[in-house]
Protein backbone atom coordinates (compact mmCIF):
# COMPACT_ATOMS: atom_id res chain seq x y z
CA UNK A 1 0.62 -86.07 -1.82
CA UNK A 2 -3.08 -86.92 -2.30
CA UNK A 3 -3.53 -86.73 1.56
CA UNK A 4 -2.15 -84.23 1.84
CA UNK A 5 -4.34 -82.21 -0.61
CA UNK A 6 -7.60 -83.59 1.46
CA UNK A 7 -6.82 -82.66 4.84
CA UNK A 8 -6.95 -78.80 4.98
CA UNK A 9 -10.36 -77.50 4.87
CA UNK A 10 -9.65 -73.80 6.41
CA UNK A 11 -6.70 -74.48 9.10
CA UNK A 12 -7.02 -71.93 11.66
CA UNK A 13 -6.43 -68.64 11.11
CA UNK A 14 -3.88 -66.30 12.48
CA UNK A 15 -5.30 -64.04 15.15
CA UNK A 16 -5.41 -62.66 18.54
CA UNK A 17 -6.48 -64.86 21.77
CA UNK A 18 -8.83 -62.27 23.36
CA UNK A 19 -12.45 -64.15 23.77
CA UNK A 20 -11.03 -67.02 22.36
CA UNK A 21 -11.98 -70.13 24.01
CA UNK A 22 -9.33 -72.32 26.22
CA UNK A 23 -9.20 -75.01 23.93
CA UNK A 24 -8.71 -72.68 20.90
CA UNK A 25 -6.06 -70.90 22.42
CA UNK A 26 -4.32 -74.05 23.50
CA UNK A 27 -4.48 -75.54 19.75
CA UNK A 28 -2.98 -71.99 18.43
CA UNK A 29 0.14 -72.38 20.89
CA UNK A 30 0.84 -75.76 20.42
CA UNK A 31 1.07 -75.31 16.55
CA UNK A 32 3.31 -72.24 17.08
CA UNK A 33 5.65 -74.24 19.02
CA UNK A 34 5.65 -77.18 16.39
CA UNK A 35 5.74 -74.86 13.93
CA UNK A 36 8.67 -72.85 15.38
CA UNK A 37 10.39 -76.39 16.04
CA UNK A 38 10.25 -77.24 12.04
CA UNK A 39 11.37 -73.65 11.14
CA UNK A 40 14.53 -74.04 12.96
CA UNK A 41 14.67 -78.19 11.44
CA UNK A 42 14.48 -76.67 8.34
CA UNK A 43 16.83 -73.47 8.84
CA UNK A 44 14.12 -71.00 7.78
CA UNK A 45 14.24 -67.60 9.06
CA UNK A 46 11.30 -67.57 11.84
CA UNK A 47 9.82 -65.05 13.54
CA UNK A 48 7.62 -65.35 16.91
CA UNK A 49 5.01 -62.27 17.08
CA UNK A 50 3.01 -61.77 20.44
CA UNK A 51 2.50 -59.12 22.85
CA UNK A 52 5.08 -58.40 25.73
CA UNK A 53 5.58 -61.14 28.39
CA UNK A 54 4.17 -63.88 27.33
CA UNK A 55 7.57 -66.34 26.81
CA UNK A 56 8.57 -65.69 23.21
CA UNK A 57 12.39 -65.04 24.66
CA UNK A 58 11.98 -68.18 26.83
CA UNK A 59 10.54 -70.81 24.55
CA UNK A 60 13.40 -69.74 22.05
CA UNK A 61 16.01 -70.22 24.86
CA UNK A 62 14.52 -73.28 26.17
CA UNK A 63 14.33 -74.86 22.63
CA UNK A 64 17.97 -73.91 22.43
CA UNK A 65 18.90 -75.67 25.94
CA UNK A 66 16.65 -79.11 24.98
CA UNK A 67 19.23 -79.73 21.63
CA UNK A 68 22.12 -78.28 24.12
CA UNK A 69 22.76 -75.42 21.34
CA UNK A 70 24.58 -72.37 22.11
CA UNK A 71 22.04 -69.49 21.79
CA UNK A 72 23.39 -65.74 20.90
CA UNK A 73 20.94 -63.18 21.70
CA UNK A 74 20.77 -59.74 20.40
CA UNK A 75 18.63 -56.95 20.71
CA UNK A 76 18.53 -55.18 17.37
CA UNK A 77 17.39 -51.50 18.76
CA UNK A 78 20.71 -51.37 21.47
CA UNK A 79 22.94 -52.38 18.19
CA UNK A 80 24.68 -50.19 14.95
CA UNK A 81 24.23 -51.31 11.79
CA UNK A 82 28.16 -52.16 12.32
CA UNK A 83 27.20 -55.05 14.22
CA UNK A 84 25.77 -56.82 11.72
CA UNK A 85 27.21 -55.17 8.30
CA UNK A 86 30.65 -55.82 10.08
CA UNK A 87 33.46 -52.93 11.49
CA UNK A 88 35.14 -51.86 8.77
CA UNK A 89 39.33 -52.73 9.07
CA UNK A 90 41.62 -51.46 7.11
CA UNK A 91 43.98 -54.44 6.53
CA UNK A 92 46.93 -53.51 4.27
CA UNK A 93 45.71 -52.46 0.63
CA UNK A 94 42.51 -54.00 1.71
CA UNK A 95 39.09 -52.97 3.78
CA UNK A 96 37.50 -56.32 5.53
CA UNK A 97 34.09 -55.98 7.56
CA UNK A 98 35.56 -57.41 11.33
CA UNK A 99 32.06 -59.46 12.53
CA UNK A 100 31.30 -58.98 16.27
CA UNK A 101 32.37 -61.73 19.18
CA UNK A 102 29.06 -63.56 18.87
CA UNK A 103 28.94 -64.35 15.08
CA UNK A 104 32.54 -65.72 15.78
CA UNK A 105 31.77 -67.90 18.16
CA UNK A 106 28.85 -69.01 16.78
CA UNK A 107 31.03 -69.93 13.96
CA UNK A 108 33.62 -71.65 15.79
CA UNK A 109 30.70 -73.57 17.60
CA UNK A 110 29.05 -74.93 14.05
CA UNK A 111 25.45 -74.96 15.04
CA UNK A 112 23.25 -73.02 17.16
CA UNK A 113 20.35 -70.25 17.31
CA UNK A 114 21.04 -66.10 16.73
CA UNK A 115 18.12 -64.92 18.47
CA UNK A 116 17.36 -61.87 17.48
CA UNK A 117 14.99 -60.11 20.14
CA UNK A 118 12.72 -57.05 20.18
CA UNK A 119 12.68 -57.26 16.48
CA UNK A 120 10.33 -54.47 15.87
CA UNK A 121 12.16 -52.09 18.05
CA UNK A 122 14.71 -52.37 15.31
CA UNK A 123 15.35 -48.59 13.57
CA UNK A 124 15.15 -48.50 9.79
CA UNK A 125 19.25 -48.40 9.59
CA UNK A 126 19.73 -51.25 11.89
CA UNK A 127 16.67 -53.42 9.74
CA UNK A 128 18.86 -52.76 6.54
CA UNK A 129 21.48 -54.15 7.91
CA UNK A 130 20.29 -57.35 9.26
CA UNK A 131 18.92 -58.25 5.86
CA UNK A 132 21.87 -60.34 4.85
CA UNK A 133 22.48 -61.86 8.51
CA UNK A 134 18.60 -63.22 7.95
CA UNK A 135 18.39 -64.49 4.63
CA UNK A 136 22.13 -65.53 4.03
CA UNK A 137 23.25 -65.75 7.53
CA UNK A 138 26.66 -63.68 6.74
CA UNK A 139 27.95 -61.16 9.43
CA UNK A 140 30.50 -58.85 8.18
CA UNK A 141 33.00 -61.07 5.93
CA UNK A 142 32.27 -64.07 7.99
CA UNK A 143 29.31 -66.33 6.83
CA UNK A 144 27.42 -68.28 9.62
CA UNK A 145 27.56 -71.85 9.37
CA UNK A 146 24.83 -74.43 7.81
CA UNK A 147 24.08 -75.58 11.45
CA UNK A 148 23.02 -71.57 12.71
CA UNK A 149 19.49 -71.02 12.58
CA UNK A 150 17.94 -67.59 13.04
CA UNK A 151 15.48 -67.08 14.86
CA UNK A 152 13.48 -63.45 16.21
CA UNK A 153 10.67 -62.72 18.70
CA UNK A 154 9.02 -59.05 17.95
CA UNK A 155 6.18 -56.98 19.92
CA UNK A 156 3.20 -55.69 17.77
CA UNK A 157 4.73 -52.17 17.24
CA UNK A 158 2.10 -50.32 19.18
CA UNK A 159 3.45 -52.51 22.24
CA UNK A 160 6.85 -52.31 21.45
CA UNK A 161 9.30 -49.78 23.38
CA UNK A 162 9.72 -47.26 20.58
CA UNK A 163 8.42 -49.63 18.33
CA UNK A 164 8.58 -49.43 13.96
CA UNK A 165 6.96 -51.53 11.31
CA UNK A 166 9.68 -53.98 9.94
CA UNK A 167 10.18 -52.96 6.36
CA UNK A 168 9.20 -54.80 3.39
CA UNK A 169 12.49 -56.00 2.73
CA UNK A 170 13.08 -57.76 6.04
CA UNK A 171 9.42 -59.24 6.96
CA UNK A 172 9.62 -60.87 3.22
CA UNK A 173 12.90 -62.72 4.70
CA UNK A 174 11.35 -64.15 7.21
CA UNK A 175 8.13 -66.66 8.53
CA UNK A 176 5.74 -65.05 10.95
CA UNK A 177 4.29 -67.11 13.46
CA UNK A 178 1.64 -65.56 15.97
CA UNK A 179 1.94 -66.18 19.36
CA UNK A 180 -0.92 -66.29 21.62
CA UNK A 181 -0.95 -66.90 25.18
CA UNK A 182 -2.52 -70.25 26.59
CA UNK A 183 -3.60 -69.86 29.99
CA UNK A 184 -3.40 -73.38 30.93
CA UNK A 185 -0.30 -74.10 29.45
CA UNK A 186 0.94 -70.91 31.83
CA UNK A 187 -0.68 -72.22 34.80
CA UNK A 188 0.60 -75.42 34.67
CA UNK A 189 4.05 -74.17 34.10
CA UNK A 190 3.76 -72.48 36.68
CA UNK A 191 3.02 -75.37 39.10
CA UNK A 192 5.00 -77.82 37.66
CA UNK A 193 7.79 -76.50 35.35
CA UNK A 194 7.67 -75.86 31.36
CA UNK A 195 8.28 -78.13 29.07
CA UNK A 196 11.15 -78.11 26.51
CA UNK A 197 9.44 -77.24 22.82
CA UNK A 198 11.00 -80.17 20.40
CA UNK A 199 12.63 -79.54 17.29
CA UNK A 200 12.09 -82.63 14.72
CA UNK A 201 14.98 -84.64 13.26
CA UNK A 202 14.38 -84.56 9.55
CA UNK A 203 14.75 -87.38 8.10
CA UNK A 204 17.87 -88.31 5.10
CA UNK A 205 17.05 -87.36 1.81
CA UNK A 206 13.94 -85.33 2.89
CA UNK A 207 15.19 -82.23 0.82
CA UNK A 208 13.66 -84.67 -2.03
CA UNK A 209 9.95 -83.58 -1.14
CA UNK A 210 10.64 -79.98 -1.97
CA UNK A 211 10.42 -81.14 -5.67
CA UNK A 212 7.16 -81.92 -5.05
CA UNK A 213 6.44 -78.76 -3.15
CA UNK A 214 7.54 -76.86 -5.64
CA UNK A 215 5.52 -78.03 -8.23
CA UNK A 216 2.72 -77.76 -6.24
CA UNK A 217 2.94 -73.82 -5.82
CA UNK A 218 4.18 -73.32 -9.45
CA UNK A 219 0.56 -75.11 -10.27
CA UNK A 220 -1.14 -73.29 -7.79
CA UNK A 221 0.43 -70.14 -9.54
CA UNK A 222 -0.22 -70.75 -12.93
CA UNK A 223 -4.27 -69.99 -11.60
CA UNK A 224 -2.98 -67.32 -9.54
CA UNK A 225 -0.20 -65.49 -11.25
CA UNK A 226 -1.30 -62.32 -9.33
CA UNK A 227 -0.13 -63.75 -6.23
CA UNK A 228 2.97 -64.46 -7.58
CA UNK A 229 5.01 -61.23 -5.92
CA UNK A 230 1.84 -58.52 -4.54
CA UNK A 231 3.36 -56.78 -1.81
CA UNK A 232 1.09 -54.78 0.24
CA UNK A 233 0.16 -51.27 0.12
CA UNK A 234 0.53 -50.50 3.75
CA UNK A 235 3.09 -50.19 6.39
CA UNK A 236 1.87 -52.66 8.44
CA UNK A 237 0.88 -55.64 6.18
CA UNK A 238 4.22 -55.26 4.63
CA UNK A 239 5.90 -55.57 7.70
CA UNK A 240 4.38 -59.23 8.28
CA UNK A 241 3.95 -61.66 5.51
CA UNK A 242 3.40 -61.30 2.08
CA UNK A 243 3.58 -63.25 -1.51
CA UNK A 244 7.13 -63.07 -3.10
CA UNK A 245 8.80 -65.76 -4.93
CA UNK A 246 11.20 -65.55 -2.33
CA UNK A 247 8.51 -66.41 0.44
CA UNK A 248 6.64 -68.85 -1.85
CA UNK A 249 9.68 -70.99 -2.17
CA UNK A 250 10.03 -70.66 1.44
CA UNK A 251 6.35 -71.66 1.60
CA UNK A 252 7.11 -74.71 -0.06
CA UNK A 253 10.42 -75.32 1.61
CA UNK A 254 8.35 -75.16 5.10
CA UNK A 255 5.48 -77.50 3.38
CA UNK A 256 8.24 -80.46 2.53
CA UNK A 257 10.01 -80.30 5.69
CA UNK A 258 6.74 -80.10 7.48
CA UNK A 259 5.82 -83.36 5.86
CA UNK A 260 8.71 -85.00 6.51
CA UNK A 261 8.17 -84.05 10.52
CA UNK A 262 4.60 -85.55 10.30
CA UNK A 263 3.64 -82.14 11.66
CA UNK A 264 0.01 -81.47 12.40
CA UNK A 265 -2.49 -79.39 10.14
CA UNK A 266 -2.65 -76.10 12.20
CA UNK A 267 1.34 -76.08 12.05
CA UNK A 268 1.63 -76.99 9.22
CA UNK A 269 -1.27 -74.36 8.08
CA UNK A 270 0.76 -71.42 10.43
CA UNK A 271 3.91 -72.09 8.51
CA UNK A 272 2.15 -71.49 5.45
CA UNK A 273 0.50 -68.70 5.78
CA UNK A 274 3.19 -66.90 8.51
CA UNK A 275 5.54 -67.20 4.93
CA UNK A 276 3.26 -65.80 2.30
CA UNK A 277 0.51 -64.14 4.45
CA UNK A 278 -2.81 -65.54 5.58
CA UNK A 279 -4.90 -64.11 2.82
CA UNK A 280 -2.55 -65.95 0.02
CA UNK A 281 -1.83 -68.82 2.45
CA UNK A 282 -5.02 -69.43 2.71
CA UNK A 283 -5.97 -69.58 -0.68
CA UNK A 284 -3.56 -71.90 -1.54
CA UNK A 285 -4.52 -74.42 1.04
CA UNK A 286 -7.94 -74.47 -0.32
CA UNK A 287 -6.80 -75.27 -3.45
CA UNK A 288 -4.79 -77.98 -2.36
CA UNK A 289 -7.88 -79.13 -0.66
CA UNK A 290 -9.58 -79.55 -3.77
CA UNK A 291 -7.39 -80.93 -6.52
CA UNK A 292 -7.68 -83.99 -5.36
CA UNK A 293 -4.44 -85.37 -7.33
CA UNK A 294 -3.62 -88.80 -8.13
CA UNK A 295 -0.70 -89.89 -6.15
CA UNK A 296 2.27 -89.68 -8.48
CA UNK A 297 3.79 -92.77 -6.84
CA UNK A 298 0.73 -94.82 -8.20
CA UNK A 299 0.80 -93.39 -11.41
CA UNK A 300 4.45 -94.47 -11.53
CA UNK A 301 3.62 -97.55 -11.17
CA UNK A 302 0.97 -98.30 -13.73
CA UNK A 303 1.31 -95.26 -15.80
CA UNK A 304 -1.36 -96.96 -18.31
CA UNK A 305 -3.98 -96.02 -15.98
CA UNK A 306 -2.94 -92.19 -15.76
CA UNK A 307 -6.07 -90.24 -16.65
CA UNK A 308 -5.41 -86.53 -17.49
CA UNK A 309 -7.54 -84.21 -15.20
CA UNK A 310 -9.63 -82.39 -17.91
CA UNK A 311 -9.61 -79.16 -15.50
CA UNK A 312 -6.16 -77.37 -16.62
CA UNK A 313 -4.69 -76.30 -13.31
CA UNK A 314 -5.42 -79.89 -12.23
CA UNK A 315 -3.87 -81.27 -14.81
CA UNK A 316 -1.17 -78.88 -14.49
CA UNK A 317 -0.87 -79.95 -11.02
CA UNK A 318 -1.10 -83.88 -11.73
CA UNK A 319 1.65 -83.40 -14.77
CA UNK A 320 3.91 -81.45 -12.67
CA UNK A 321 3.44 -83.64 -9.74
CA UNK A 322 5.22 -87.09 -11.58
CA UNK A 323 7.48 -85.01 -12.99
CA UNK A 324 8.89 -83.59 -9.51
CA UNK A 325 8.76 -86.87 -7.88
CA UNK A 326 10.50 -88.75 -10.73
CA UNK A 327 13.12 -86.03 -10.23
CA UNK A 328 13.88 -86.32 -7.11
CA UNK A 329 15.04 -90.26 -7.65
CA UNK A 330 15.17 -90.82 -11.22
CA UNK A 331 15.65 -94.47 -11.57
CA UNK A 332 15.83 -95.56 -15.35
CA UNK A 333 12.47 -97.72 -14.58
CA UNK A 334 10.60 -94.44 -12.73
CA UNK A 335 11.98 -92.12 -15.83
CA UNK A 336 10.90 -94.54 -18.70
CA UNK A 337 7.47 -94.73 -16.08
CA UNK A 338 7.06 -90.71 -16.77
CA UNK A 339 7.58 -90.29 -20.32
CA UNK A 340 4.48 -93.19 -20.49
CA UNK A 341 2.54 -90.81 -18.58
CA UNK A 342 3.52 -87.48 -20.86
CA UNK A 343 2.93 -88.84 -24.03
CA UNK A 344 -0.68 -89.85 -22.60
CA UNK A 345 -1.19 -86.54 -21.67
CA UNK A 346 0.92 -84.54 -25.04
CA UNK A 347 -2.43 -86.04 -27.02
CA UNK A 348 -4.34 -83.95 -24.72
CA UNK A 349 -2.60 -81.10 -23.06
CA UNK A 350 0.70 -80.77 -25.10
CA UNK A 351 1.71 -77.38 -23.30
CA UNK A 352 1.34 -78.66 -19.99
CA UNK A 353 3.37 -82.21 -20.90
CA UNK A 354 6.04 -79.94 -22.60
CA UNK A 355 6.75 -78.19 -19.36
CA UNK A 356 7.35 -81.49 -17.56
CA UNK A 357 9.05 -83.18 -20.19
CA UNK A 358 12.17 -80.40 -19.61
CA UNK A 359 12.06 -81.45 -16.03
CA UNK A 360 12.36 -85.00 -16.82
CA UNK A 361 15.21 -84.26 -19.57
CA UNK A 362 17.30 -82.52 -17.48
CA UNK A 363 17.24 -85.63 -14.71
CA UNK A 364 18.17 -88.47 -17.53
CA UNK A 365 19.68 -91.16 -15.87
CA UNK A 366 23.34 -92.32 -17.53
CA UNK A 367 23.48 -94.92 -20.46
CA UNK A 368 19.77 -94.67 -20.62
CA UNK A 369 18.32 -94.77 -24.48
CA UNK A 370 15.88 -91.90 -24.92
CA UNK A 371 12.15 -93.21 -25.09
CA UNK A 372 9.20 -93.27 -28.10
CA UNK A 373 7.52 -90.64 -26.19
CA UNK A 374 10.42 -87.74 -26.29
CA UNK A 375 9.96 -87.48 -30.34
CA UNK A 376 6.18 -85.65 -28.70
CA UNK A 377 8.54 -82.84 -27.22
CA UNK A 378 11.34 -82.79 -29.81
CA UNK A 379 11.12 -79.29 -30.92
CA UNK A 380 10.50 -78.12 -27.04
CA UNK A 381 13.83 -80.04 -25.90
CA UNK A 382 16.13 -79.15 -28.90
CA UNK A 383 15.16 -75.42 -28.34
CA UNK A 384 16.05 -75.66 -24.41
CA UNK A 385 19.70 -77.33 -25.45
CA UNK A 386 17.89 -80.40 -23.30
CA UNK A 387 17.59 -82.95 -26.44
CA UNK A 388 21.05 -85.64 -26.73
CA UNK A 389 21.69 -88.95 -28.56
């Protein structure tokens, strides 16, 4: 975790390729293919944003063909909302919602992409009804499997046939990733053929580091509690991304799995940012940059040399940090290991240890006796239901 907190000093910036040197452009591209590849690893709703022709459709088709996926593609402004809210059937005393032919055989098939083109030439009626097949992947009465990702390319409205600003409620379901044009990438596809964007293999357990994650933006947060939901005022931010706590658990969902693919720092920067916008994105990644946290396993592992950050976000941070970890594989020697380090900090910071010690009670491993250090948080836990034998 401590690494990761160093290495993002300003990771670039969404924006548009014109006058943007070759290398620069190049850089942008090849994050927004690694970043679209983790999206999909980690079944987040991903969006690809870039101006007509310039291979959204066939990167998404080709990523489709490299893990030999079917890929259902539908164009959102040539549907009803019936295609997606489901036919309604009258079926005895009963109405079911029929789904269409391509949610059933992306069903039957178990895994593969709903591509979902020409986003923004989506009307309002048909965006209101897609916001269930995007965020909970059900069609109608029939609910897409794990193994279906969804994935949409959109044109800037202004460029888009007939084009309208997504609405609030759909951009906040989704990451948006800008795509900019490499013109070296294009000319040597050209010459010589594309080649297939890659989609990482996660590895076991790495669901694990969204503990972590987690704790990380509820620290980050606690500074910035005005960032916690502040959708925009205007049609067109709010149609891209913006700070919910829907999108910052998505943020840190993104962040784990990211991780976990050993993903560079401009992808892992887009993902980020294309969840809870660039201006709160951003902000967050500088703070990461400079907490500077102890690494929990460490402090795990000698928890008599835990110092408490005297700055209270970073201590916050630290606190929250060896709680999350210790969560995620609570061994009786790593939970015995974190109470150490709460009643160190209880002398100092007893609200911040009380928060973590709740984590840590709920995650008590069986037959375990309960340590010195819970008597510190013995009012706290009783209250919460969390204190036993």
């Amino acid at each position: 975790m401590s690494n990761d907190a160093r290495r993002f000093a300003g990771a670039g910036r969404t924006g548009g390729s014109g006058g943007s040197p070759p290398r620069a452009s190049t850089e942008r591209q090849a994050a927004a293919v690694e970043a679209l590849g983790v999206a999909v690893a980690a079944r987040v709703p991903v969006l690809l944003w870039g101006a007509p022709g310039t291979g959204k459709t066939s990167v998404i088709r080709a990523m489709a063909k490299a893990l030999d996926w079917p890929c259902e593609t539908v164009i959102a402004s040539i549907r009803e909302p019936s295609d997606f809210a489901g036919l309604p059937v009258v079926v005895g005393e009963d109405v079911r919602f029929a789904p269409p032919v391509w949610a059933r055989r992306l069903a039957k098939a178990g895994r593969g992409l709903l591509f979902l083109d020409e986003l923004s030439t989506a009307p309002p009626a048909v965006q209101a009804a897609l916001l269930r097949v995007v965020l909970e992947r059900v069609v109608g009465d029939l609910e897409l499997p794990p193994g279906v990702a969804v994935v949409a390319a959109a044109n800037p409205p202004e460029q888009a046939a007939d084009g309208w600003d997504l609405s609030a409620p759909l951009a906040n379901r989704l990451c948006h990733l800008a795509w900019d044009i490499d013109p070296r990438a294009v000319a040597d596809g050209l010459a010589g053929g594309w080649a297939p964007p890659v989609v990482p293999v996660l590895p076991d357990g790495w669901e694990a580091e969204l503990r972590l994650s987690l704790a990380l933006v509820a620290a980050f947060l606690h500074v910035r509690p005005g960032l916690a939901c502040a959708p925009p005022s205007d049609a067109a931010s709010s149609g891209r991304g913006w700070p919910s706590p829907r999108t910052w658990e998505m943020a840190a969902r993104l962040w784990a799995a990211s991780g976990a693919a050993g993903s560079g720092d401009e992808a892992r920067s887009a993902l980020v940012r294309g969840a809870v916008g660039d201006g709160a994105g951003l902000e967050f990644l500088a703070w990461l940059t400079e907490m500077d946290l102890p690494d929990p396993e460490v402090v795990l592992a000698d928890p008599s040399s835990f110092v408490l950050p005297a700055r209270g976000d970073r201590a916050y941070a630290a606190v929250a940090a060896i709680a999350a970890v210790v969560a995620a594989d609570p061994t009786p020697e790593r939970w015995a290991a974190g109470w150490q380090v709460l009643g160190k900090a209880a002398s100092t910071a007893p609200d911040v240890a009380a928060v973590a010690a709740r984590v840590l009670a709920r995650c008590r491993p069986d037959g375990v006796p309960l340590p010195a250090e819970v008597r510190l948080f013995a009012p706290v836990l009783r209250d919460a239901g969390l204190l036993r034998g």
